[in-house]
PDB file of N, CA and C in Angstrom:
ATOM      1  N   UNK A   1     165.072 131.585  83.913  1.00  0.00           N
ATOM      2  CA  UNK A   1     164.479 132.060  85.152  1.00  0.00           C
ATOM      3  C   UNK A   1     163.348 131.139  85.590  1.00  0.00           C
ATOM      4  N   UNK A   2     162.413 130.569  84.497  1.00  0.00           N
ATOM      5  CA  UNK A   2     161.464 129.880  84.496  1.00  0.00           C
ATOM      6  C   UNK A   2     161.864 128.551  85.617  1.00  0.00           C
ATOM      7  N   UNK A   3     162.999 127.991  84.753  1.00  0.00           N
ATOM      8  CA  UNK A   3     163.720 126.751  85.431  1.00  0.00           C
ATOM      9  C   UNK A   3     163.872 126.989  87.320  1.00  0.00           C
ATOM     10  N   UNK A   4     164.731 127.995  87.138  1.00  0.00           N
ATOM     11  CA  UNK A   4     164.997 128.552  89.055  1.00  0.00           C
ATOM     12  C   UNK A   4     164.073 128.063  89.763  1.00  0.00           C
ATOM     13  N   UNK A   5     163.019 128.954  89.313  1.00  0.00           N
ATOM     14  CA  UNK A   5     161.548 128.716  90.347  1.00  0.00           C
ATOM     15  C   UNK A   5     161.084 127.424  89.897  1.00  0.00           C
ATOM     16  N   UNK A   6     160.782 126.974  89.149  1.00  0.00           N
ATOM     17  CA  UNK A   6     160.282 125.507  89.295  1.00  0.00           C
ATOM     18  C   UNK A   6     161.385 124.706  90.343  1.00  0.00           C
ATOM     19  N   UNK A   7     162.527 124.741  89.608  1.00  0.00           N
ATOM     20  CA  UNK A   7     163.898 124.167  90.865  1.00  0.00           C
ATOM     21  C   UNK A   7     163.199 124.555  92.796  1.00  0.00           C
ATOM     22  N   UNK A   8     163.189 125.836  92.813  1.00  0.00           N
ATOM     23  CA  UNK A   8     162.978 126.433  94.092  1.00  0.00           C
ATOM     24  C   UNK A   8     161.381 125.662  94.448  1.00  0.00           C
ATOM     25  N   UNK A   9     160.575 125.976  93.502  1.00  0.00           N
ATOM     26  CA  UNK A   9     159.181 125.213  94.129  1.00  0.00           C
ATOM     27  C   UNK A   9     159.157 123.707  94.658  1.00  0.00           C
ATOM     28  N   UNK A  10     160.110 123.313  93.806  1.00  0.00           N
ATOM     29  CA  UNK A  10     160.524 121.529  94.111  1.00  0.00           C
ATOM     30  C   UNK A  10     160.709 121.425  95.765  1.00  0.00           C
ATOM     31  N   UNK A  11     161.997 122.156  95.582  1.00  0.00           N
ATOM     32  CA  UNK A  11     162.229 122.249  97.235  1.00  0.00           C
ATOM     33  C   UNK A  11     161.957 122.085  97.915  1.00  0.00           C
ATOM     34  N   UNK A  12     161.143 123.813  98.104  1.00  0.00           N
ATOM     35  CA  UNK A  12     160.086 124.244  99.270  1.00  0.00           C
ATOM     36  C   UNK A  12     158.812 123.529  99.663  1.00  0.00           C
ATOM     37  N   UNK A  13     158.199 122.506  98.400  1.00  0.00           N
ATOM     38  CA  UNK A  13     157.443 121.472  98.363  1.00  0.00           C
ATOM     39  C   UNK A  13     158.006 120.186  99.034  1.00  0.00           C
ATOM     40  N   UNK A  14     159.312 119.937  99.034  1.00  0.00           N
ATOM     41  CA  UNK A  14     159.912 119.085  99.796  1.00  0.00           C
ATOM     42  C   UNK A  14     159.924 119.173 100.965  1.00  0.00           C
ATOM     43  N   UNK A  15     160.510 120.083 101.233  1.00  0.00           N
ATOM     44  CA  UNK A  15     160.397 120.315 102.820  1.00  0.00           C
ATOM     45  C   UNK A  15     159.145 120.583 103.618  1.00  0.00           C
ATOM     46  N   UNK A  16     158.180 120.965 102.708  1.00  0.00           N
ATOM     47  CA  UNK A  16     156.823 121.003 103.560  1.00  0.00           C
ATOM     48  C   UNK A  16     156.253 119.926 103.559  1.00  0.00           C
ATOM     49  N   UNK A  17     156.603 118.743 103.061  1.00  0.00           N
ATOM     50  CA  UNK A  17     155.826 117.408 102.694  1.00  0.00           C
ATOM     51  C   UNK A  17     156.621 116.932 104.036  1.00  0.00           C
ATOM     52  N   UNK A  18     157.756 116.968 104.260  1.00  0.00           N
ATOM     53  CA  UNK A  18     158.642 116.324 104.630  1.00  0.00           C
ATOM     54  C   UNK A  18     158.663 116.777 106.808  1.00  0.00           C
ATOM     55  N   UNK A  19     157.727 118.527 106.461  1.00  0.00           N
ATOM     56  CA  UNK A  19     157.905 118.523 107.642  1.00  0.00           C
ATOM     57  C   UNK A  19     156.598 118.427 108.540  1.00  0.00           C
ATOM     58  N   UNK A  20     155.511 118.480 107.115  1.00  0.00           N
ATOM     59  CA  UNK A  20     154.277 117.794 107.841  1.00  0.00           C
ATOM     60  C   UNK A  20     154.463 116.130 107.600  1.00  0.00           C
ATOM     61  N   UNK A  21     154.578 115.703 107.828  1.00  0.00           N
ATOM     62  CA  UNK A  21     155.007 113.759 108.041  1.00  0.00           C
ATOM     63  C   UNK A  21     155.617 113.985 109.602  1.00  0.00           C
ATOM     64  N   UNK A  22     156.224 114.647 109.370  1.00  0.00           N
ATOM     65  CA  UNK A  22     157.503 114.776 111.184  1.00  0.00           C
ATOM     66  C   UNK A  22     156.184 115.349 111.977  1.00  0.00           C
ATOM     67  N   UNK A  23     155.602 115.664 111.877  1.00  0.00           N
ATOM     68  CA  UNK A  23     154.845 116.375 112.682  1.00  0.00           C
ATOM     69  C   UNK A  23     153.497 115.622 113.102  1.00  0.00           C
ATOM     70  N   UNK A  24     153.399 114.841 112.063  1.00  0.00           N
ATOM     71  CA  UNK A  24     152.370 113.517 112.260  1.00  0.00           C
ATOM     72  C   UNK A  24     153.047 112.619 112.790  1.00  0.00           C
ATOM     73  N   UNK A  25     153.844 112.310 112.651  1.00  0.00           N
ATOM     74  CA  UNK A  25     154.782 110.758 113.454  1.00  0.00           C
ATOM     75  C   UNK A  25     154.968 111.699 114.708  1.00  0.00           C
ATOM     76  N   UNK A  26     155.079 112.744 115.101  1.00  0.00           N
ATOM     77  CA  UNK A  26     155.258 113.289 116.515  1.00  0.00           C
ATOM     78  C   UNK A  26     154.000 113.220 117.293  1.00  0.00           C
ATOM     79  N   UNK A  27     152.976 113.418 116.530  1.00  0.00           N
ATOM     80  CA  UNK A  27     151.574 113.853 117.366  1.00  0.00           C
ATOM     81  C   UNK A  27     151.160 112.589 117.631  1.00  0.00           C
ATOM     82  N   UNK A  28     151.024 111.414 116.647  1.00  0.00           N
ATOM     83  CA  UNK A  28     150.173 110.304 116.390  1.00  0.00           C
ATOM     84  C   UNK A  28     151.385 109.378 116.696  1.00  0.00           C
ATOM     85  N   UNK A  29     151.863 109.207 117.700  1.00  0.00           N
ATOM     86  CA  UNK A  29     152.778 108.089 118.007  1.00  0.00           C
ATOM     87  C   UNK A  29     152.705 106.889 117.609  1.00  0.00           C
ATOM     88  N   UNK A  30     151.662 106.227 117.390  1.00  0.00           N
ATOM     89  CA  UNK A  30     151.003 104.893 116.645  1.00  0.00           C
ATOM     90  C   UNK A  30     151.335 105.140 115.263  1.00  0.00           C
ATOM     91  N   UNK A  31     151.423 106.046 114.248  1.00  0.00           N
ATOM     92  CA  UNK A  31     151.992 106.122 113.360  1.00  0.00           C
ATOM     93  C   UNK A  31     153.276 105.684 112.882  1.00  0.00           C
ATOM     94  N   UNK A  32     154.044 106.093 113.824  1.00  0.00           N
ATOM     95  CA  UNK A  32     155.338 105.723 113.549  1.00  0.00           C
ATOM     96  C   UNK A  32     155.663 104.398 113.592  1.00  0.00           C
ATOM     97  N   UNK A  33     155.115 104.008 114.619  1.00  0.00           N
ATOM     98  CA  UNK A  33     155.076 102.180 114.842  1.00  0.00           C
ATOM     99  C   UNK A  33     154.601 101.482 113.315  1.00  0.00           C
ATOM    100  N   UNK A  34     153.651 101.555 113.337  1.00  0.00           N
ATOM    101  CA  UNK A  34     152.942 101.339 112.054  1.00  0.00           C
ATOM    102  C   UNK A  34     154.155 101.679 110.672  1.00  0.00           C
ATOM    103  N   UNK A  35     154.969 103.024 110.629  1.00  0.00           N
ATOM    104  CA  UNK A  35     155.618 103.210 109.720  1.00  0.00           C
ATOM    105  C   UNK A  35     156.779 102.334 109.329  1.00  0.00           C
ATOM    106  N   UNK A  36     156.796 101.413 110.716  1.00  0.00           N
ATOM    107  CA  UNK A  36     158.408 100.953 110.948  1.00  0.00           C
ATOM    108  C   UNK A  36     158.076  99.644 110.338  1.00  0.00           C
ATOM    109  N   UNK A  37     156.655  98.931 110.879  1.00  0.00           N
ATOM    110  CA  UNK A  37     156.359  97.763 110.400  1.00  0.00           C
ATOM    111  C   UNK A  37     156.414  97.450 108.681  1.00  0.00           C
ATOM    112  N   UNK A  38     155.845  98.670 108.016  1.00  0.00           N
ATOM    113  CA  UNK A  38     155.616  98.407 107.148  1.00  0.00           C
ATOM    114  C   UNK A  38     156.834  98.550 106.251  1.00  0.00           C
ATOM    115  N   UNK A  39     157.824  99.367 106.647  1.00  0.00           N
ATOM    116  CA  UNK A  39     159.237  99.357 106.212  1.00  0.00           C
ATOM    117  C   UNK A  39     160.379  98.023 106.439  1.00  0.00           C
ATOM    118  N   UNK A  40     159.786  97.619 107.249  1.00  0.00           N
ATOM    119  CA  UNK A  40     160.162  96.312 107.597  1.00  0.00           C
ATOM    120  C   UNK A  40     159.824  95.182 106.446  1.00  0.00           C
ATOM    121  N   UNK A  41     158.287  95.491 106.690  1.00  0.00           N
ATOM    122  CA  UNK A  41     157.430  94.317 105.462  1.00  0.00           C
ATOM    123  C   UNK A  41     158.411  94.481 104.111  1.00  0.00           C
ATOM    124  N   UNK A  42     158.556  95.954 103.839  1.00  0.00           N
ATOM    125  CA  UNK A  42     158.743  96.534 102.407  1.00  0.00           C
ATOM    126  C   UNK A  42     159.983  95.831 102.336  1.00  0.00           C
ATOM    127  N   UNK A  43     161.347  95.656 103.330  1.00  0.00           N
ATOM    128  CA  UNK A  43     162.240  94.817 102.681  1.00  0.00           C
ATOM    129  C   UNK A  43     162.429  94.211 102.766  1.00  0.00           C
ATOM    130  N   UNK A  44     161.597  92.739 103.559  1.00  0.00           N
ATOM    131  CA  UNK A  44     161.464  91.235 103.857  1.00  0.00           C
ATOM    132  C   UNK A  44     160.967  91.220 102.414  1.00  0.00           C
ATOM    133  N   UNK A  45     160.061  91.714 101.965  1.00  0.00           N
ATOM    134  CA  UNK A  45     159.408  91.666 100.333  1.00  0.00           C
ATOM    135  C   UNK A  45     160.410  91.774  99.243  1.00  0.00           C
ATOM    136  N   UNK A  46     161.190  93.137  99.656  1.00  0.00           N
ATOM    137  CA  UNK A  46     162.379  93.094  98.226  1.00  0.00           C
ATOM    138  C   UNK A  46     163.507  92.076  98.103  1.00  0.00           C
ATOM    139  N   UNK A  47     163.531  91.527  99.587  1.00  0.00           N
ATOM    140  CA  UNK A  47     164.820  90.623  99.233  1.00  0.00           C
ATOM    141  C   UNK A  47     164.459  89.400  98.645  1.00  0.00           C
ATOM    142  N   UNK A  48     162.728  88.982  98.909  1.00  0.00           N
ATOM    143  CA  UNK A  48     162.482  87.895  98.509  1.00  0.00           C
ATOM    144  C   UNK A  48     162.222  87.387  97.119  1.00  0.00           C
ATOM    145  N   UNK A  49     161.980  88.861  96.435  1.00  0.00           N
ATOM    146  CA  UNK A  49     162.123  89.358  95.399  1.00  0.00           C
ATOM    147  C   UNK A  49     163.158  89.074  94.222  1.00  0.00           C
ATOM    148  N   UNK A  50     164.564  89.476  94.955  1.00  0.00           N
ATOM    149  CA  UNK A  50     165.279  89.226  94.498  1.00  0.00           C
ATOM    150  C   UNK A  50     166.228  88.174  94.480  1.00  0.00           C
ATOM    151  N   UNK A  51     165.482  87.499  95.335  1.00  0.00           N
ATOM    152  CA  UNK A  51     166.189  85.750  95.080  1.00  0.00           C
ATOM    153  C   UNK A  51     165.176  85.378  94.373  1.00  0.00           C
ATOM    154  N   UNK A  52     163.988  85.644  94.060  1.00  0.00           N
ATOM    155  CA  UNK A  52     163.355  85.065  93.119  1.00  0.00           C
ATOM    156  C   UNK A  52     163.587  85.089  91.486  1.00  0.00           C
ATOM    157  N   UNK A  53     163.904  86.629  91.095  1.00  0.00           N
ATOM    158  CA  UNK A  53     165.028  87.373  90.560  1.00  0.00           C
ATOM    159  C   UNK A  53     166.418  86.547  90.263  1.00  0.00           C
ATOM    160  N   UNK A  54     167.095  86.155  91.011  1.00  0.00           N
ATOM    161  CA  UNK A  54     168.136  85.723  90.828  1.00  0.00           C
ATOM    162  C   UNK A  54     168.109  84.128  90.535  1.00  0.00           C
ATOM    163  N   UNK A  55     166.860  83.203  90.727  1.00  0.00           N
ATOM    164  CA  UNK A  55     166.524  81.930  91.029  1.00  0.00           C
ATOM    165  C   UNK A  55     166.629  82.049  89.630  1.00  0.00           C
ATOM    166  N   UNK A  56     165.389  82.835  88.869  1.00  0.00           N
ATOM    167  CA  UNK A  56     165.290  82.755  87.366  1.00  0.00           C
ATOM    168  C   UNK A  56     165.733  83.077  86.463  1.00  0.00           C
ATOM    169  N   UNK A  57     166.769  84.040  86.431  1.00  0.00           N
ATOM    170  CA  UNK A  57     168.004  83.927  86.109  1.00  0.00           C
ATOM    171  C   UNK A  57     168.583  82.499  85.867  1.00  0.00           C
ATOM    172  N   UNK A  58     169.158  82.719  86.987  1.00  0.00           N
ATOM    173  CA  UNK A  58     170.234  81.150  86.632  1.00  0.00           C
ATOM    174  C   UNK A  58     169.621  79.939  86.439  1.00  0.00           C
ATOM    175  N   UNK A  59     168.108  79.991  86.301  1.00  0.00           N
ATOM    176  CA  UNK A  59     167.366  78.989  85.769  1.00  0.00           C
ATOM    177  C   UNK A  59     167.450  79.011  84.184  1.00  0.00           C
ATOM    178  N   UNK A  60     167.464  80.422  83.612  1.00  0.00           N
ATOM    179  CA  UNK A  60     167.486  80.954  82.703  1.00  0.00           C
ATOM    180  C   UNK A  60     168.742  80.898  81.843  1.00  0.00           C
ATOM    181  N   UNK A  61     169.984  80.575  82.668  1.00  0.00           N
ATOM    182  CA  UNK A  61     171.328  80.558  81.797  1.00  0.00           C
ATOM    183  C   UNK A  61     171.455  79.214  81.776  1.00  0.00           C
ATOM    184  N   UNK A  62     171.176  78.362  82.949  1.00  0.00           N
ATOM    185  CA  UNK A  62     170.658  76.967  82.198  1.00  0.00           C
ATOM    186  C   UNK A  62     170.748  76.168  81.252  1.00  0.00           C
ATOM    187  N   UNK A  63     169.323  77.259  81.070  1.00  0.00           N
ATOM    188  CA  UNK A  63     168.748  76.336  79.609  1.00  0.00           C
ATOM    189  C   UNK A  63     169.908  77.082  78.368  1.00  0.00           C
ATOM    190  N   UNK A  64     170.278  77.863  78.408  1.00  0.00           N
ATOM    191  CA  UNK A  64     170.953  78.183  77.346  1.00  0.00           C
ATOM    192  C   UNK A  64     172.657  77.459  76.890  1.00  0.00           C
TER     193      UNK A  64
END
């Protein structure tokens, strides 16, 4: 029973996180802009990442 409600609190914590954010990107329009940029940044960053990732690697089988 213990489990349920922790399960159920997860949730209901989800959706209230989830529907105050919507409600800030609605009010604060500059927010959202801002949200997009930085989602942007976030995967110009991971891809560069992962050619860096992948550079050292096969730098790495190389030497072997």
């Amino acid at each position: 029973m213990a489990n349920i409600a922790s399960n159920l609190f997860k949730i209901i914590g989800g959706i209230v996180l989830i529907l105050i954010t919507v409600w800030i990107g609605i009010v604060a329009r500059s927010w959202g802009r801002a949200t997009l940029d930085v989602v942007k940044g976030g995967v110009l960053i991971t891809v560069i990442l992962i050619g860096l990732v992948l550079i050292f690697l096969g730098l790495s089988d190389l030497k072997s």
